[in-house]
C-alpha atoms as a PDB file:
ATOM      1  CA  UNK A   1       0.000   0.000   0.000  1.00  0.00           C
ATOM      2  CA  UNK A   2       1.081   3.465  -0.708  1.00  0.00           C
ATOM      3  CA  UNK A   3       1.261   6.847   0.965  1.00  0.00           C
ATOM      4  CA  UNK A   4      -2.400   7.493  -1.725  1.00  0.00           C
ATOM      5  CA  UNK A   5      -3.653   4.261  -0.606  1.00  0.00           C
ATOM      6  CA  UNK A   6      -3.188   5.094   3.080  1.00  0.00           C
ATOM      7  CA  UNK A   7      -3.966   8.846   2.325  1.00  0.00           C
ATOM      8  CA  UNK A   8      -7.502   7.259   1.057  1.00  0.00           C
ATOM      9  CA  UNK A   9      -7.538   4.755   4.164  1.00  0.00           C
ATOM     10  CA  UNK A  10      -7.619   7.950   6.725  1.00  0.00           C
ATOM     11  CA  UNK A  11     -10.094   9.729   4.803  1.00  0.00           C
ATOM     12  CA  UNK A  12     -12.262   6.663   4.816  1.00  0.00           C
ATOM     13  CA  UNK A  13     -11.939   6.193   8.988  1.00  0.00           C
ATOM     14  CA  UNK A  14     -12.475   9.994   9.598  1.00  0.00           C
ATOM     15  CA  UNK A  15     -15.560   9.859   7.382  1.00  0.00           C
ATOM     16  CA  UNK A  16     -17.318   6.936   9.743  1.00  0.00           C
ATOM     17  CA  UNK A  17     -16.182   9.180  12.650  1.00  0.00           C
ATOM     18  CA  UNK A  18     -17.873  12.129  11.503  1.00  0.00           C
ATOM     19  CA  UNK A  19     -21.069  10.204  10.714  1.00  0.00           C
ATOM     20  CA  UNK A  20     -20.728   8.397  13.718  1.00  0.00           C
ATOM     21  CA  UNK A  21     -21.124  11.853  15.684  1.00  0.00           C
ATOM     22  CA  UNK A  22     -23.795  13.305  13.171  1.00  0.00           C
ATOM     23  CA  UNK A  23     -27.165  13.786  14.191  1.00  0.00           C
ATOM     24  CA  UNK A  24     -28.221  10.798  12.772  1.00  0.00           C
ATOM     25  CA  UNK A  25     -25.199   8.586  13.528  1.00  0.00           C
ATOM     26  CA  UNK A  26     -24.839   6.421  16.798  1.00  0.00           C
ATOM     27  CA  UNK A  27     -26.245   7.528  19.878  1.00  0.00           C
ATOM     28  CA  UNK A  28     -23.332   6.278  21.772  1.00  0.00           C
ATOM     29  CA  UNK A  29     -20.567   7.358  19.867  1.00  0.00           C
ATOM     30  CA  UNK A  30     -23.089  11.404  20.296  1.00  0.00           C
ATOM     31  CA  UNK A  31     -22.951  11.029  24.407  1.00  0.00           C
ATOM     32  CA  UNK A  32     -18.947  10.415  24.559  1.00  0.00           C
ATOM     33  CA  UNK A  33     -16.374  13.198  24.909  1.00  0.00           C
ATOM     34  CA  UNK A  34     -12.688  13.430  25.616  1.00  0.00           C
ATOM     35  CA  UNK A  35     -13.170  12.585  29.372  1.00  0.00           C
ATOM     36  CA  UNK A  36     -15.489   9.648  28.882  1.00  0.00           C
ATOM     37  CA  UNK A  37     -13.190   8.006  26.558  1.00  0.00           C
ATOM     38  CA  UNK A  38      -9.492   8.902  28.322  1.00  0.00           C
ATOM     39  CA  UNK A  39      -9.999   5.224  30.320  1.00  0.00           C
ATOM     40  CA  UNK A  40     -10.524   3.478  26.786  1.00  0.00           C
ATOM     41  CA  UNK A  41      -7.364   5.294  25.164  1.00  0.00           C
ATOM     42  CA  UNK A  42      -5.526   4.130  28.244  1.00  0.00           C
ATOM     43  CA  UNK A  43      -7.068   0.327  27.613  1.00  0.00           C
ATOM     44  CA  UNK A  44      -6.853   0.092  23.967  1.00  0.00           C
ATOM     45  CA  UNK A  45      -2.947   0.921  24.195  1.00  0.00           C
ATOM     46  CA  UNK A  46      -2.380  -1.943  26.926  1.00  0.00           C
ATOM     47  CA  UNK A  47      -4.444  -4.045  25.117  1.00  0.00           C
ATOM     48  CA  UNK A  48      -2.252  -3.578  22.168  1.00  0.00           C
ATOM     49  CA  UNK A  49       0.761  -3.860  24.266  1.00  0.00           C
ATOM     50  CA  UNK A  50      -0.561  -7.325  25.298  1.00  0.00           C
ATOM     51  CA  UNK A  51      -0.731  -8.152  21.796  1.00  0.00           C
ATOM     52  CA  UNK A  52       2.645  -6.826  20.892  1.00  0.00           C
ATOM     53  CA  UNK A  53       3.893  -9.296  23.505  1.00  0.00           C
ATOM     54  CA  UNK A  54       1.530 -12.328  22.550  1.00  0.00           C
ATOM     55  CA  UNK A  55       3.420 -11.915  19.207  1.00  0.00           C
ATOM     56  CA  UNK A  56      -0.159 -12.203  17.298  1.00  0.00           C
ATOM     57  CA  UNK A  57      -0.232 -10.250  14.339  1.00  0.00           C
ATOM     58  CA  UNK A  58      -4.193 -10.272  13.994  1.00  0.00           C
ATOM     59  CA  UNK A  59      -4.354  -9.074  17.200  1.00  0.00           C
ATOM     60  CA  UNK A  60      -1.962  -6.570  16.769  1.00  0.00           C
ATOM     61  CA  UNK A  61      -3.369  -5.391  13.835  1.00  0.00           C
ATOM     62  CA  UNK A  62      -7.222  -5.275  15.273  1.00  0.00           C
ATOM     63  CA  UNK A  63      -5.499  -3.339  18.498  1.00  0.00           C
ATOM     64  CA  UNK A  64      -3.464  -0.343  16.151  1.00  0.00           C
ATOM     65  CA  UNK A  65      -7.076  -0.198  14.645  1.00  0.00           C
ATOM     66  CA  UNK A  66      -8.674   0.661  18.110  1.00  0.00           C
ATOM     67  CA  UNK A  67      -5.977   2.958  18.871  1.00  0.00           C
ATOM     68  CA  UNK A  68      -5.956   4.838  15.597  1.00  0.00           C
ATOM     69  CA  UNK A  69      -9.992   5.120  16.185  1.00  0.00           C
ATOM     70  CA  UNK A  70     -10.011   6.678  19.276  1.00  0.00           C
ATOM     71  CA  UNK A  71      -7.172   9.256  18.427  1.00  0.00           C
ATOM     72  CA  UNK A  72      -9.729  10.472  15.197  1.00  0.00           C
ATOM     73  CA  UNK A  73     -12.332  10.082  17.339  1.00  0.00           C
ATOM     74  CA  UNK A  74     -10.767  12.867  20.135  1.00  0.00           C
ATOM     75  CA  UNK A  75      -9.592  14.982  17.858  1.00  0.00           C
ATOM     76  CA  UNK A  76     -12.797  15.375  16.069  1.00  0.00           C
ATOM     77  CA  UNK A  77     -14.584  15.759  19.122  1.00  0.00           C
ATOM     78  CA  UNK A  78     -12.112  19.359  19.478  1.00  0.00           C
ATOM     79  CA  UNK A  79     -12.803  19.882  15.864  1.00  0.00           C
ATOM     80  CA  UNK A  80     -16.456  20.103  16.750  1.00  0.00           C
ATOM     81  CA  UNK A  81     -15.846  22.441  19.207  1.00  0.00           C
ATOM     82  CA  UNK A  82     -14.262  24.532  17.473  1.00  0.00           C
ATOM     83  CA  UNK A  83     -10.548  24.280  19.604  1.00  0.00           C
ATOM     84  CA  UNK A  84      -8.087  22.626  16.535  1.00  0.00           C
ATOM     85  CA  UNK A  85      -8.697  20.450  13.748  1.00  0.00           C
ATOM     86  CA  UNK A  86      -7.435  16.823  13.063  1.00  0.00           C
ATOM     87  CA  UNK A  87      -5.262  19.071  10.730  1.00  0.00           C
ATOM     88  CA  UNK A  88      -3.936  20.697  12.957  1.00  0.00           C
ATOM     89  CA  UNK A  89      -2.509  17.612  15.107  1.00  0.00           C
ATOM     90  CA  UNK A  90      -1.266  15.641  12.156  1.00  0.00           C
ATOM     91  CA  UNK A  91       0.454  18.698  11.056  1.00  0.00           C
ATOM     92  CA  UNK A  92       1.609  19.395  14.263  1.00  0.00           C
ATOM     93  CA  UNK A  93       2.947  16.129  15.012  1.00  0.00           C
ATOM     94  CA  UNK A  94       4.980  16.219  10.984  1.00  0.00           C
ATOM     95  CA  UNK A  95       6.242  19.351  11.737  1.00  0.00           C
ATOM     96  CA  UNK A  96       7.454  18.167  15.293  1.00  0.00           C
ATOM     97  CA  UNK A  97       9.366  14.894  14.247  1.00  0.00           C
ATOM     98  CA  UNK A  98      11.003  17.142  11.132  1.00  0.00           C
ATOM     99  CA  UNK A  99      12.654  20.218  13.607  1.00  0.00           C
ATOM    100  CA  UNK A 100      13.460  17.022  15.916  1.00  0.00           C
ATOM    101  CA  UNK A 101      15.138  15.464  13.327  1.00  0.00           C
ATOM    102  CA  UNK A 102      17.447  17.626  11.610  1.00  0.00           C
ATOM    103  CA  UNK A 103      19.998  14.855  11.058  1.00  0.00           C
ATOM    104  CA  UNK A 104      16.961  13.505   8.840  1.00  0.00           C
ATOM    105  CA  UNK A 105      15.482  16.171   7.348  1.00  0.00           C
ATOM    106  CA  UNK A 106      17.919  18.962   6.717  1.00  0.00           C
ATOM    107  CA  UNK A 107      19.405  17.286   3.172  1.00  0.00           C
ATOM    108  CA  UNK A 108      22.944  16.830   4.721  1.00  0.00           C
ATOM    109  CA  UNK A 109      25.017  14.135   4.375  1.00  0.00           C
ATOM    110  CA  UNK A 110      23.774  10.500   6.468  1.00  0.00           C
ATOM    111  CA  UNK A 111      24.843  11.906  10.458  1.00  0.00           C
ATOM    112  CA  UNK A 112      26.665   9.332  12.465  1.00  0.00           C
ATOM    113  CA  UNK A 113      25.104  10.525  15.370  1.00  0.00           C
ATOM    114  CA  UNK A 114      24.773   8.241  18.268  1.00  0.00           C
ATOM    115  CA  UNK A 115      21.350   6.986  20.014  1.00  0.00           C
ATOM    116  CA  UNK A 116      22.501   8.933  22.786  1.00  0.00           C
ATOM    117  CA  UNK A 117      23.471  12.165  20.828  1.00  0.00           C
ATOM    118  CA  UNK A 118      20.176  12.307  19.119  1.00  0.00           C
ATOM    119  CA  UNK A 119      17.913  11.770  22.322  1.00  0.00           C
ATOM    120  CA  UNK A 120      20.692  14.880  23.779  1.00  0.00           C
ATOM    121  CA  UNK A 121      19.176  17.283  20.828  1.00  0.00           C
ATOM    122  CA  UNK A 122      16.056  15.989  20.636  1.00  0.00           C
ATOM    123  CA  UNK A 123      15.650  17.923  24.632  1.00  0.00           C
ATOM    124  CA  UNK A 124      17.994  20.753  23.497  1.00  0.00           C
ATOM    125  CA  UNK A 125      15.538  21.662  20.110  1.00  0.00           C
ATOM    126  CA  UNK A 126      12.205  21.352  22.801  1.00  0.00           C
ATOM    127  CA  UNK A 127      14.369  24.176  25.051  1.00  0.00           C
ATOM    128  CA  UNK A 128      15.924  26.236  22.147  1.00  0.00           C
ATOM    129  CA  UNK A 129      13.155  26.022  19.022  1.00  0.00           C
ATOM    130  CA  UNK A 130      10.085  25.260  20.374  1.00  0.00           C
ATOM    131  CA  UNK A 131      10.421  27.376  23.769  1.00  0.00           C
ATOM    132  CA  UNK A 132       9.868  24.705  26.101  1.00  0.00           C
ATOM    133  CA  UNK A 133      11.196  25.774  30.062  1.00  0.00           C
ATOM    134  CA  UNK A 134      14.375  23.848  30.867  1.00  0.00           C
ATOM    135  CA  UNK A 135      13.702  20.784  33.214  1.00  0.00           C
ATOM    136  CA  UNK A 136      14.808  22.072  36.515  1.00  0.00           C
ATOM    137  CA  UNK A 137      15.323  17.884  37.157  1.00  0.00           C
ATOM    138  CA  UNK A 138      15.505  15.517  35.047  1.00  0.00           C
ATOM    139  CA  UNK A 139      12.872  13.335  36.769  1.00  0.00           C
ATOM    140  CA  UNK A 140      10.372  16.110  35.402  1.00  0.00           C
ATOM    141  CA  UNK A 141      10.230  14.810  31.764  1.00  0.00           C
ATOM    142  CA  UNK A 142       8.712  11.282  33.490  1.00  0.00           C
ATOM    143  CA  UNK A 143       4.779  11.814  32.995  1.00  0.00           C
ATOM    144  CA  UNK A 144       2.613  12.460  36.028  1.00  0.00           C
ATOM    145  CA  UNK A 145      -0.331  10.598  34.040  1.00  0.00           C
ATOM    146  CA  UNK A 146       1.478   7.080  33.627  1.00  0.00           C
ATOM    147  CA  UNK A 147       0.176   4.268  35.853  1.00  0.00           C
ATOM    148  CA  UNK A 148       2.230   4.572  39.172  1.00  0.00           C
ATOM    149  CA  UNK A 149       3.673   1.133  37.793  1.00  0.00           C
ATOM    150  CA  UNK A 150       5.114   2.568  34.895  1.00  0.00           C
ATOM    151  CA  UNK A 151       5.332   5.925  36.356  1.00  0.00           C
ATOM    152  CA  UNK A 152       8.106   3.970  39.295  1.00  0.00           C
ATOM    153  CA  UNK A 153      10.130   1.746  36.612  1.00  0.00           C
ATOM    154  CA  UNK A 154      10.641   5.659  34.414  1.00  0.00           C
ATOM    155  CA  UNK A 155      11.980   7.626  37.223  1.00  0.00           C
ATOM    156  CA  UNK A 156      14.583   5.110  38.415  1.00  0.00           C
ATOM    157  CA  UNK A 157      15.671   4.932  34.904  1.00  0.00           C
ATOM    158  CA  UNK A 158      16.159   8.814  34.890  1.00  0.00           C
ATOM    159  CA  UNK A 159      17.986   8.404  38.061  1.00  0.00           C
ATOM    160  CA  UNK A 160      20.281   5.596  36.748  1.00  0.00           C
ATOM    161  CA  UNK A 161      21.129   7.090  34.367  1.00  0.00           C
ATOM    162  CA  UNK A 162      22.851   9.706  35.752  1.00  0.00           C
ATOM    163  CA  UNK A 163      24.961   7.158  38.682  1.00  0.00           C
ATOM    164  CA  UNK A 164      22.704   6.947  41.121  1.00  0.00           C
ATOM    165  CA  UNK A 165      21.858   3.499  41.525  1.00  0.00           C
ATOM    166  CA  UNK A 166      22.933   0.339  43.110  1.00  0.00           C
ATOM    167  CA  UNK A 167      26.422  -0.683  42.689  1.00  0.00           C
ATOM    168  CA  UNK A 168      25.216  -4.427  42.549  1.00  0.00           C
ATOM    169  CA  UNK A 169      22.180  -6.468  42.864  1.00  0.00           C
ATOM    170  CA  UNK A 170      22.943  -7.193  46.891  1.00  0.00           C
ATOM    171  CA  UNK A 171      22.417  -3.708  47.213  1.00  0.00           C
ATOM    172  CA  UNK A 172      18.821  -3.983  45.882  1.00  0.00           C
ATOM    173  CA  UNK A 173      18.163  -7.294  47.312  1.00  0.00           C
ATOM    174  CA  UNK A 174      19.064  -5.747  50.785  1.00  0.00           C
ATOM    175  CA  UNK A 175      16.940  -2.834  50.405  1.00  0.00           C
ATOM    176  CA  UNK A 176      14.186  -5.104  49.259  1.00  0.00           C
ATOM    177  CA  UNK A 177      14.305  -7.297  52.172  1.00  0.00           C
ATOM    178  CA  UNK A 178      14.459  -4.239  54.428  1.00  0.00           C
ATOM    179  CA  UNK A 179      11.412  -2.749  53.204  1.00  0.00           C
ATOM    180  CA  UNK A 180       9.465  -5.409  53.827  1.00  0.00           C
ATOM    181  CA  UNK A 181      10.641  -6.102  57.569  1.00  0.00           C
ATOM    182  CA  UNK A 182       9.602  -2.020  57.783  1.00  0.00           C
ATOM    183  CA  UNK A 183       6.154  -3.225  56.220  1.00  0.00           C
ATOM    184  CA  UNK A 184       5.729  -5.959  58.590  1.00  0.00           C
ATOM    185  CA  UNK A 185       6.574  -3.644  61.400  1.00  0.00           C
ATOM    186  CA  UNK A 186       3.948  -1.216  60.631  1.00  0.00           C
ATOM    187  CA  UNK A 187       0.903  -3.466  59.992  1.00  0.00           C
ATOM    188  CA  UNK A 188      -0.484  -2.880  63.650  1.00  0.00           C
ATOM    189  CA  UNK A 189       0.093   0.846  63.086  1.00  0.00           C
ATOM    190  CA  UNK A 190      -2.205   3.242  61.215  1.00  0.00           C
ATOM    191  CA  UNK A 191      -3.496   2.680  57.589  1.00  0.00           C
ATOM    192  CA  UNK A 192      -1.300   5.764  56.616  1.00  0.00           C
ATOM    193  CA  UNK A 193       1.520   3.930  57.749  1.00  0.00           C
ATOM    194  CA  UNK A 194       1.389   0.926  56.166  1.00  0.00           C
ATOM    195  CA  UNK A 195       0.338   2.791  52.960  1.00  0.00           C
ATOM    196  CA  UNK A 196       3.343   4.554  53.156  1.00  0.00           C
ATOM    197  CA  UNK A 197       5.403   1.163  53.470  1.00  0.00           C
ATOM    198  CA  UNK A 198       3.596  -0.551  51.153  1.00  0.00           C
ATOM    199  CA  UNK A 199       4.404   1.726  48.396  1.00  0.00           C
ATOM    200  CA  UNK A 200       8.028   2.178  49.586  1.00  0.00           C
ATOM    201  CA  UNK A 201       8.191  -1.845  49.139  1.00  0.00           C
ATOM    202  CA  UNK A 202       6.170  -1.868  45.454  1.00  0.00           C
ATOM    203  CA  UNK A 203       9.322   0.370  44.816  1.00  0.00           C
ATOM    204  CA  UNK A 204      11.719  -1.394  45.287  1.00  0.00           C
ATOM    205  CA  UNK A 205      10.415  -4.475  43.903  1.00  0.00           C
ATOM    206  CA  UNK A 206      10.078  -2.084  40.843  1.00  0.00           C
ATOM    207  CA  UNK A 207      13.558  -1.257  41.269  1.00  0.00           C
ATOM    208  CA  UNK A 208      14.887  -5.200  41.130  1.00  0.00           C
ATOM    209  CA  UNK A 209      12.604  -5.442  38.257  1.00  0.00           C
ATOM    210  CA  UNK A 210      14.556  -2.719  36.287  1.00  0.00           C
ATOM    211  CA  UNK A 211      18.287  -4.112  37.496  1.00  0.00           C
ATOM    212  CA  UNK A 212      17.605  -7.312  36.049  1.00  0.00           C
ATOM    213  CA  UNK A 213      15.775  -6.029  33.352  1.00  0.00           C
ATOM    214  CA  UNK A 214      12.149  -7.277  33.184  1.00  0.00           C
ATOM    215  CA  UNK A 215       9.485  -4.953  32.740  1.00  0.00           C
ATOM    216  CA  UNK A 216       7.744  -4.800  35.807  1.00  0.00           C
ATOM    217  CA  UNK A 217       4.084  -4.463  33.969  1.00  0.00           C
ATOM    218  CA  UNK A 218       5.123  -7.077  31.650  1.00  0.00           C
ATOM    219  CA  UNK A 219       5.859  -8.958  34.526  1.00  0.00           C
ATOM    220  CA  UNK A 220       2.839  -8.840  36.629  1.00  0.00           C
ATOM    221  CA  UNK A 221       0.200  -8.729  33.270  1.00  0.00           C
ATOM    222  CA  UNK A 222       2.178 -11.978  32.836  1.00  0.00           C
ATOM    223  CA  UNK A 223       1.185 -13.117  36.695  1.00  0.00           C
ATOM    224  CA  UNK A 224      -2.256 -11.823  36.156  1.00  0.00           C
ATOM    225  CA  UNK A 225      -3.042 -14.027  32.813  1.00  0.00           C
ATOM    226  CA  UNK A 226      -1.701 -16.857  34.732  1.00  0.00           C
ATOM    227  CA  UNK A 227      -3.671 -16.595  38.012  1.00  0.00           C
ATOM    228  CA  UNK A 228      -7.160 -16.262  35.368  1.00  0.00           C
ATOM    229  CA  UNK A 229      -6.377 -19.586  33.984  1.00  0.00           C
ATOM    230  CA  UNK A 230      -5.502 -21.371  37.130  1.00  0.00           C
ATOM    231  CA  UNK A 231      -8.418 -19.449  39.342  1.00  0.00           C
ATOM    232  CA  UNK A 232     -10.699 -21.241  36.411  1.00  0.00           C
ATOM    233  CA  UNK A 233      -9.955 -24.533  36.815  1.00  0.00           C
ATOM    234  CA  UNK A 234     -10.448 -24.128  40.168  1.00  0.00           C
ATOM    235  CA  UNK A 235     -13.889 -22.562  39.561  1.00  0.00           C
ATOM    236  CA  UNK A 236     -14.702 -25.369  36.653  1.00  0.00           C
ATOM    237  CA  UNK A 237     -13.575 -28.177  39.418  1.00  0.00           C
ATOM    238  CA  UNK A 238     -15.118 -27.232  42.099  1.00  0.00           C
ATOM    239  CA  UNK A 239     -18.470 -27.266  39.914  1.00  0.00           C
ATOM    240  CA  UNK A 240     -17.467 -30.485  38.902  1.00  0.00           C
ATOM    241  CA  UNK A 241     -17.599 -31.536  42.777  1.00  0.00           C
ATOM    242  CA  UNK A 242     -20.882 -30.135  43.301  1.00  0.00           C
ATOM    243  CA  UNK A 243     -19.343 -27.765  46.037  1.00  0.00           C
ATOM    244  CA  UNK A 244     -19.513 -24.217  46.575  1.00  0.00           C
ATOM    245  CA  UNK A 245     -16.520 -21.655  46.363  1.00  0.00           C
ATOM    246  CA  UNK A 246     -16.493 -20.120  49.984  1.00  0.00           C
ATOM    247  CA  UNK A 247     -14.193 -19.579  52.508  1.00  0.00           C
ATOM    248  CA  UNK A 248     -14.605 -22.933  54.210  1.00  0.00           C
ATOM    249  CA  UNK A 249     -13.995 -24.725  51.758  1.00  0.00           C
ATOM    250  CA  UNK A 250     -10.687 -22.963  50.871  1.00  0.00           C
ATOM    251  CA  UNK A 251      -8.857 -26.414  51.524  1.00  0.00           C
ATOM    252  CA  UNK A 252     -10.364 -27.748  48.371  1.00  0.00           C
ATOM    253  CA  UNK A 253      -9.893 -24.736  46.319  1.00  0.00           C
ATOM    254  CA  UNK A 254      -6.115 -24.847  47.483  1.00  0.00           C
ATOM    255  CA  UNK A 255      -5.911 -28.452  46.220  1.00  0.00           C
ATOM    256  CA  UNK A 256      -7.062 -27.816  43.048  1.00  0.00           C
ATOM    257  CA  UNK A 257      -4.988 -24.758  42.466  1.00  0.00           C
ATOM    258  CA  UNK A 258      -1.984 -26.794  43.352  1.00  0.00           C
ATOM    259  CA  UNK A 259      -3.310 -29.420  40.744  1.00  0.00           C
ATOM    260  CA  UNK A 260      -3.640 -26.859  38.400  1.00  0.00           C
ATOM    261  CA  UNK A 261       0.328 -25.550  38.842  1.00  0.00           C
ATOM    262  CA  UNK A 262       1.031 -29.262  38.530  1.00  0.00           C
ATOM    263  CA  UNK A 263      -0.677 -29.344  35.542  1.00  0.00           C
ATOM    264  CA  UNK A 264       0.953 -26.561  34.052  1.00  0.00           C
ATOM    265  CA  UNK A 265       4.884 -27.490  34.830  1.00  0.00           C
ATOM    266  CA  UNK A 266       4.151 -30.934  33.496  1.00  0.00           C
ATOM    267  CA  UNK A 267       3.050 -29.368  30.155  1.00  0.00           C
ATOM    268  CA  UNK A 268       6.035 -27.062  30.298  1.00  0.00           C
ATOM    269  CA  UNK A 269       8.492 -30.182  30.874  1.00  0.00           C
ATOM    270  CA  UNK A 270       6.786 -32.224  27.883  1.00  0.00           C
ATOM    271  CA  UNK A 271       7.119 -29.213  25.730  1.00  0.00           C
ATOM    272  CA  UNK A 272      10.837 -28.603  26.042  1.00  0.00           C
ATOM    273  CA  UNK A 273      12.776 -29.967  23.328  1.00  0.00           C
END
C-alpha cells in the first residue's frame, strides 16, 4: 500500500467518525467526549501492548485499529468544538518529528550521530526552538499521568542514568528485604503507615525489576493471565464436585490450584525440546 492508498484509508476512517457523531449517527458514539473516553485510550494501548507481547499479528493489527480510532475520534470531538482540527494535530505532530530530526530532514550528508546524541538534541531543540522551560530535574520529563507502575520503573531509569543506583544487585536485594521487615513492622500501626510502606516496598520491587531487566508491567500482566487460567480450573472443578466456592472450603480450592500448577509445569516439561 502506498502513501495514496493510506492517504484514502484515513479519509475513509475519519468519514465513519464524523457520521458516527452526526445527528443521525450512533447515539453512543453522540454522548462520549474526551473525558469519557481517556480510560478506553488508556485500555486500547495496553491491550495492544498485550498483543505486541503475545506476538499475534491479527491481534496486533485489530489493536493499532482501536488505537488509531479513538485518536480520530478525540480529535474530532475538538474539531467540533471549534478548539483545533485533526489538521492541525497531524500537522503538528509532521512538523514536530522534522525540527526534531534535523539529522533527517535537513538534506545533509547521512549523520553518524549516536542513540545517545540524538535523544541529547532531541531535549535541546524542545528548550531552544520550540520554547519549552528547561527541566529544573531531570525526573520532570517522566509523565505524572502514567500508571504509578510505569510511572516507578521511568523515574529510576532517569535516576540511573545519571549514577545513582545500586552498585550491585545485593544492594537492591538488601533494600528489598528491608522494606518489607519495615512493612511488617507497621501493619499494627495506622493505615497511613502501612500505605506509606507498602508503596516504599512496590518500589523497590520495581527497582529489582529494572536491574535485572524485566518490565515490571510485563511482569505482573504476565502473573495476572496466569492466576485467570488457574483461578478457572479451580472454579470449573469445584463445579465439577458439586461444592460451593467459599471460605470454608478454601482447603479444596487450594488443592485444586496446586493441581492446576502441577498441571501446568508438566506441560512445560513435555514441551521442552
Amino acid at each position: 500500500m502506498d502513501q495514496y492508498e493510506c492517504g484514502e484509508m484515513f479519509k475513509r476512517l475519519f468519514g465513519i467518525v464524523i457520521q458516527l457523531r452526526s445527528e443521525n449517527g450512533c447515539p453512543w458514539d453522540r454522548e462520549q467526549s474526551p473525558q469519557t473516553l481517556r480510560s478506553g485510550l488508556i485500555e486500547e494501548c495496553y491491550e495492544c501492548i498485550e498483543a505486541i507481547d503475545e506476538n499475534n499479528p491479527a491481534h496486533i493489527r485489530e489493536e493499532l485499529g482501536d488505537i488509531f480510532l479513538l485518536a480520530a475520534m478525540i480529535s474530532y470531538m475538538y474539531q467540533e468544538e471549534g478548539v483545533f482540527s485533526i489538521t492541525d494535530v497531524l500537522n503538528d505532530i509532521c512538523e514536530k518529528l522534522i525540527r526534531r530530526h534535523p539529522h533527517v530532514f535537513n538534506k545533509c550528508p547521512p549523520s553518524q550521530l549516536s542513540s545517545e546524541k540524538v535523544l541529547e538534541n532531541w531535549e535541546r531543540i524542545k528548550v531552544e526552538q520550540e520554547g519549552r522551560k528547561p527541566k529544573s530535574s531531570v525526573l520532570d520529563d517522566v509523565s505524572r499521568a502514567l500508571p504509578p507502575l510505569d510511572r516507578a520503573w521511568k523515574l529510576q531509569k532517569k535516576a540511573a542514568k545519571l549514577g545513582f543506583d545500586w552498585p550491585s544487585l545485593d544492594g537492591v536485594l538488601t533494600k528489598l528485604k528491608e522494606e518489607l521487615a519495615e512493612t511488617e513492622a507497621a501493619l499494627p500501626q495506622a493505615a497511613e503507615k502501612i500505605e506509606e510502606e507498602l508503596g516504599d516496598l512496590l518500589f523497590s520491587v520495581v527497582n529489582l525489576c529494572r536491574f535485572v531487566k524485566v518490565d515490571p508491567t510485563v511482569a505482573l500482566q504476565r502473573t495476572n493471565t496466569k492466576f485467570i487460567r488457574r483461578f478457572g480450573y479451580v472454579e470449573k472443578k469445584m463445579k465439577e464436585s458439586g461444592t460451593v466456592m467459599k471460605a470454608e472450603n478454601l482447603e479444596l480450592m487450594d488443592q485444586f490450584w496446586n493441581e492446576a500448577k502441577t498441571s501446568e509445569l508438566k506441560t512445560s516439561i513435555e514441551a521442552e525440546p
